[in-house]
C-alpha atoms as a PDB file:
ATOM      1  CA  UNK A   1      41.216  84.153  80.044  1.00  0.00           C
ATOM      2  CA  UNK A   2      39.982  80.406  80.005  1.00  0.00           C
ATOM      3  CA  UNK A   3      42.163  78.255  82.422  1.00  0.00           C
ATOM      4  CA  UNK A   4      44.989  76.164  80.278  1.00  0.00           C
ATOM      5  CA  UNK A   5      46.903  73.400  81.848  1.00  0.00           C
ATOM      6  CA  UNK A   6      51.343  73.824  81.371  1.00  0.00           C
ATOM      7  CA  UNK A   7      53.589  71.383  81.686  1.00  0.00           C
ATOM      8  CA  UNK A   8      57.007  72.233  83.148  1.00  0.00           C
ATOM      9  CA  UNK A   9      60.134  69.667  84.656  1.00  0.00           C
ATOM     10  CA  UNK A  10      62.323  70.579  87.554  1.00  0.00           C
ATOM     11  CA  UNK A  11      65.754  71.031  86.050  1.00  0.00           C
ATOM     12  CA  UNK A  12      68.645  72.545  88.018  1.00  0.00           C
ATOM     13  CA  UNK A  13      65.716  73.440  91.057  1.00  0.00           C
ATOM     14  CA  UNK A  14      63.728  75.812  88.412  1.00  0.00           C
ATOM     15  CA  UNK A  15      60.694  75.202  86.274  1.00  0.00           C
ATOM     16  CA  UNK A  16      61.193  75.076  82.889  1.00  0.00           C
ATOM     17  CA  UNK A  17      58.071  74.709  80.568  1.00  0.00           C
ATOM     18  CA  UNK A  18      58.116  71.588  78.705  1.00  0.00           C
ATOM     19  CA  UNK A  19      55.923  73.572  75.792  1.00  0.00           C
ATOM     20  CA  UNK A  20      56.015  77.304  74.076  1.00  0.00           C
ATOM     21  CA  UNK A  21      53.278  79.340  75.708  1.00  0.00           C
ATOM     22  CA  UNK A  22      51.333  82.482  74.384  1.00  0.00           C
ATOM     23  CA  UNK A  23      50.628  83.723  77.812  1.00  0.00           C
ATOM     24  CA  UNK A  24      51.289  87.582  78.333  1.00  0.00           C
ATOM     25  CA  UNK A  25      54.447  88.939  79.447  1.00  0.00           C
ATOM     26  CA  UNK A  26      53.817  89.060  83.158  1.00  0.00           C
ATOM     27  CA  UNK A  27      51.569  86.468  83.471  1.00  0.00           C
ATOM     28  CA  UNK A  28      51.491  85.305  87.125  1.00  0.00           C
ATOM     29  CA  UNK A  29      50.893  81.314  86.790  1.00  0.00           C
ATOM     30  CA  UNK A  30      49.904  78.818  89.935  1.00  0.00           C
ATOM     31  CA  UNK A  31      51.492  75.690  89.508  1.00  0.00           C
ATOM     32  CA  UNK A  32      50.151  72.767  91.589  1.00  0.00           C
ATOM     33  CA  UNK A  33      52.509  69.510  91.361  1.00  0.00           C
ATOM     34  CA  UNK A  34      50.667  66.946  89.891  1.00  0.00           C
ATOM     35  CA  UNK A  35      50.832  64.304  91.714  1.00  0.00           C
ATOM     36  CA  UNK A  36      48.897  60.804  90.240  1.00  0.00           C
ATOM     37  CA  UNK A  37      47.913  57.867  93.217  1.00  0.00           C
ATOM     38  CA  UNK A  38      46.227  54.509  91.916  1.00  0.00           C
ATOM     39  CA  UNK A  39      45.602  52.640  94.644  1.00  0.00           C
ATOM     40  CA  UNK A  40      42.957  50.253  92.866  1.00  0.00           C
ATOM     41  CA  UNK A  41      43.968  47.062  92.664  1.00  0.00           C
ATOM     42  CA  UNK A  42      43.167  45.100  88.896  1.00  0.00           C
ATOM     43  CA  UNK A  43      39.618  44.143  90.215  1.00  0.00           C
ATOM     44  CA  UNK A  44      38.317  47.884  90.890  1.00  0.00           C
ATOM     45  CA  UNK A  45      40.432  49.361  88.735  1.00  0.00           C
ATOM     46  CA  UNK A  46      38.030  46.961  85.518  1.00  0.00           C
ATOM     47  CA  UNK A  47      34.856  48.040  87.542  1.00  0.00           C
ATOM     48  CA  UNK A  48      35.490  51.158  87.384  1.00  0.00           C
ATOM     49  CA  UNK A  49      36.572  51.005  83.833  1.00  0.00           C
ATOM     50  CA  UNK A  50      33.123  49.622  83.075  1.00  0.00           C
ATOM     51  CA  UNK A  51      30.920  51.706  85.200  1.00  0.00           C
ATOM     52  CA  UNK A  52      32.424  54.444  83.027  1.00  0.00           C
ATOM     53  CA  UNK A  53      31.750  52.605  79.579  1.00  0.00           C
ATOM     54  CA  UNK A  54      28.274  52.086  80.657  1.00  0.00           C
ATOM     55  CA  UNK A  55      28.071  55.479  81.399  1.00  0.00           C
ATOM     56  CA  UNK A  56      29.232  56.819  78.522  1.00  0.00           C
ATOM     57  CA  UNK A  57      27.056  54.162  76.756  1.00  0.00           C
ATOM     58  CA  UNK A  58      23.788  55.676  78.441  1.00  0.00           C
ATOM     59  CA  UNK A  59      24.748  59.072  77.624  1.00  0.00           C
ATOM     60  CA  UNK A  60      25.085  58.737  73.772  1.00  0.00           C
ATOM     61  CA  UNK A  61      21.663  56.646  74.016  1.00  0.00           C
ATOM     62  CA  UNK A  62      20.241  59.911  75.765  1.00  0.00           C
ATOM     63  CA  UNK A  63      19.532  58.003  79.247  1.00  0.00           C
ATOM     64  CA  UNK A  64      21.353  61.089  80.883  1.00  0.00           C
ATOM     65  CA  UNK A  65      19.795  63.595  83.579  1.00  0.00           C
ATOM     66  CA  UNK A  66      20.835  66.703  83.983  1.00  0.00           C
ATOM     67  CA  UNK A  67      24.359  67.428  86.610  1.00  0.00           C
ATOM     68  CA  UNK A  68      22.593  69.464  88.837  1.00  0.00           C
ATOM     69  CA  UNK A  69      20.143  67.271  89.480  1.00  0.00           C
ATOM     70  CA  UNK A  70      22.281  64.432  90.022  1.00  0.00           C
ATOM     71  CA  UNK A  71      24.784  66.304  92.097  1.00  0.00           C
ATOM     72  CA  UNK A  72      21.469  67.730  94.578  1.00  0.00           C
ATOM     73  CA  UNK A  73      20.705  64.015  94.689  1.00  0.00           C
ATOM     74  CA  UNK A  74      24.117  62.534  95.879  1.00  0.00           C
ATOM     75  CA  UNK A  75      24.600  66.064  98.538  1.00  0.00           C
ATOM     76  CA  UNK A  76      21.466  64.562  99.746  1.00  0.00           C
ATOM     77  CA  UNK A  77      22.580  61.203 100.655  1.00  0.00           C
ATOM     78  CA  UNK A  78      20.482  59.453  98.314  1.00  0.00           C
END
């Protein structure tokens, strides 16, 4: 079964699912409280907003390498 994100509020101290579900009866579910910090300040927060679009940008003009590659790279301290 491919992973599928639920959302669910705190109401009385339970969980309640904000969203109908087809899960299985018995379906034993992890929840992890999501939990969003942005500490950027407006500065980083538009570099990084632009490092992305240039990113993205490079991908669709097929200036991409492959993940693994890039992810052997960066373990290596390059």
């Amino acid at each position: 079964m491919a992973a599928t994100s639920l959302r669910a509020l705190v109401r009385g101290g339970r969980l309640v699912l904000d969203e109908p579900t087809d899960l299985p009866e018995g379906t034993v579910v992890e929840l992890v409280p999501g939990i969003e910090v942005d500490d950027l300040d407006d500065g980083e927060r538009e570099r990084l907003h632009a490092a992305i679009q240039r990113g993205l940008e490079q991908g669709r003009r097929g200036e991409s390498r492959p993940i693994d590659e890039v992810l052997a790279e960066l373990r290596a301290g390059r």
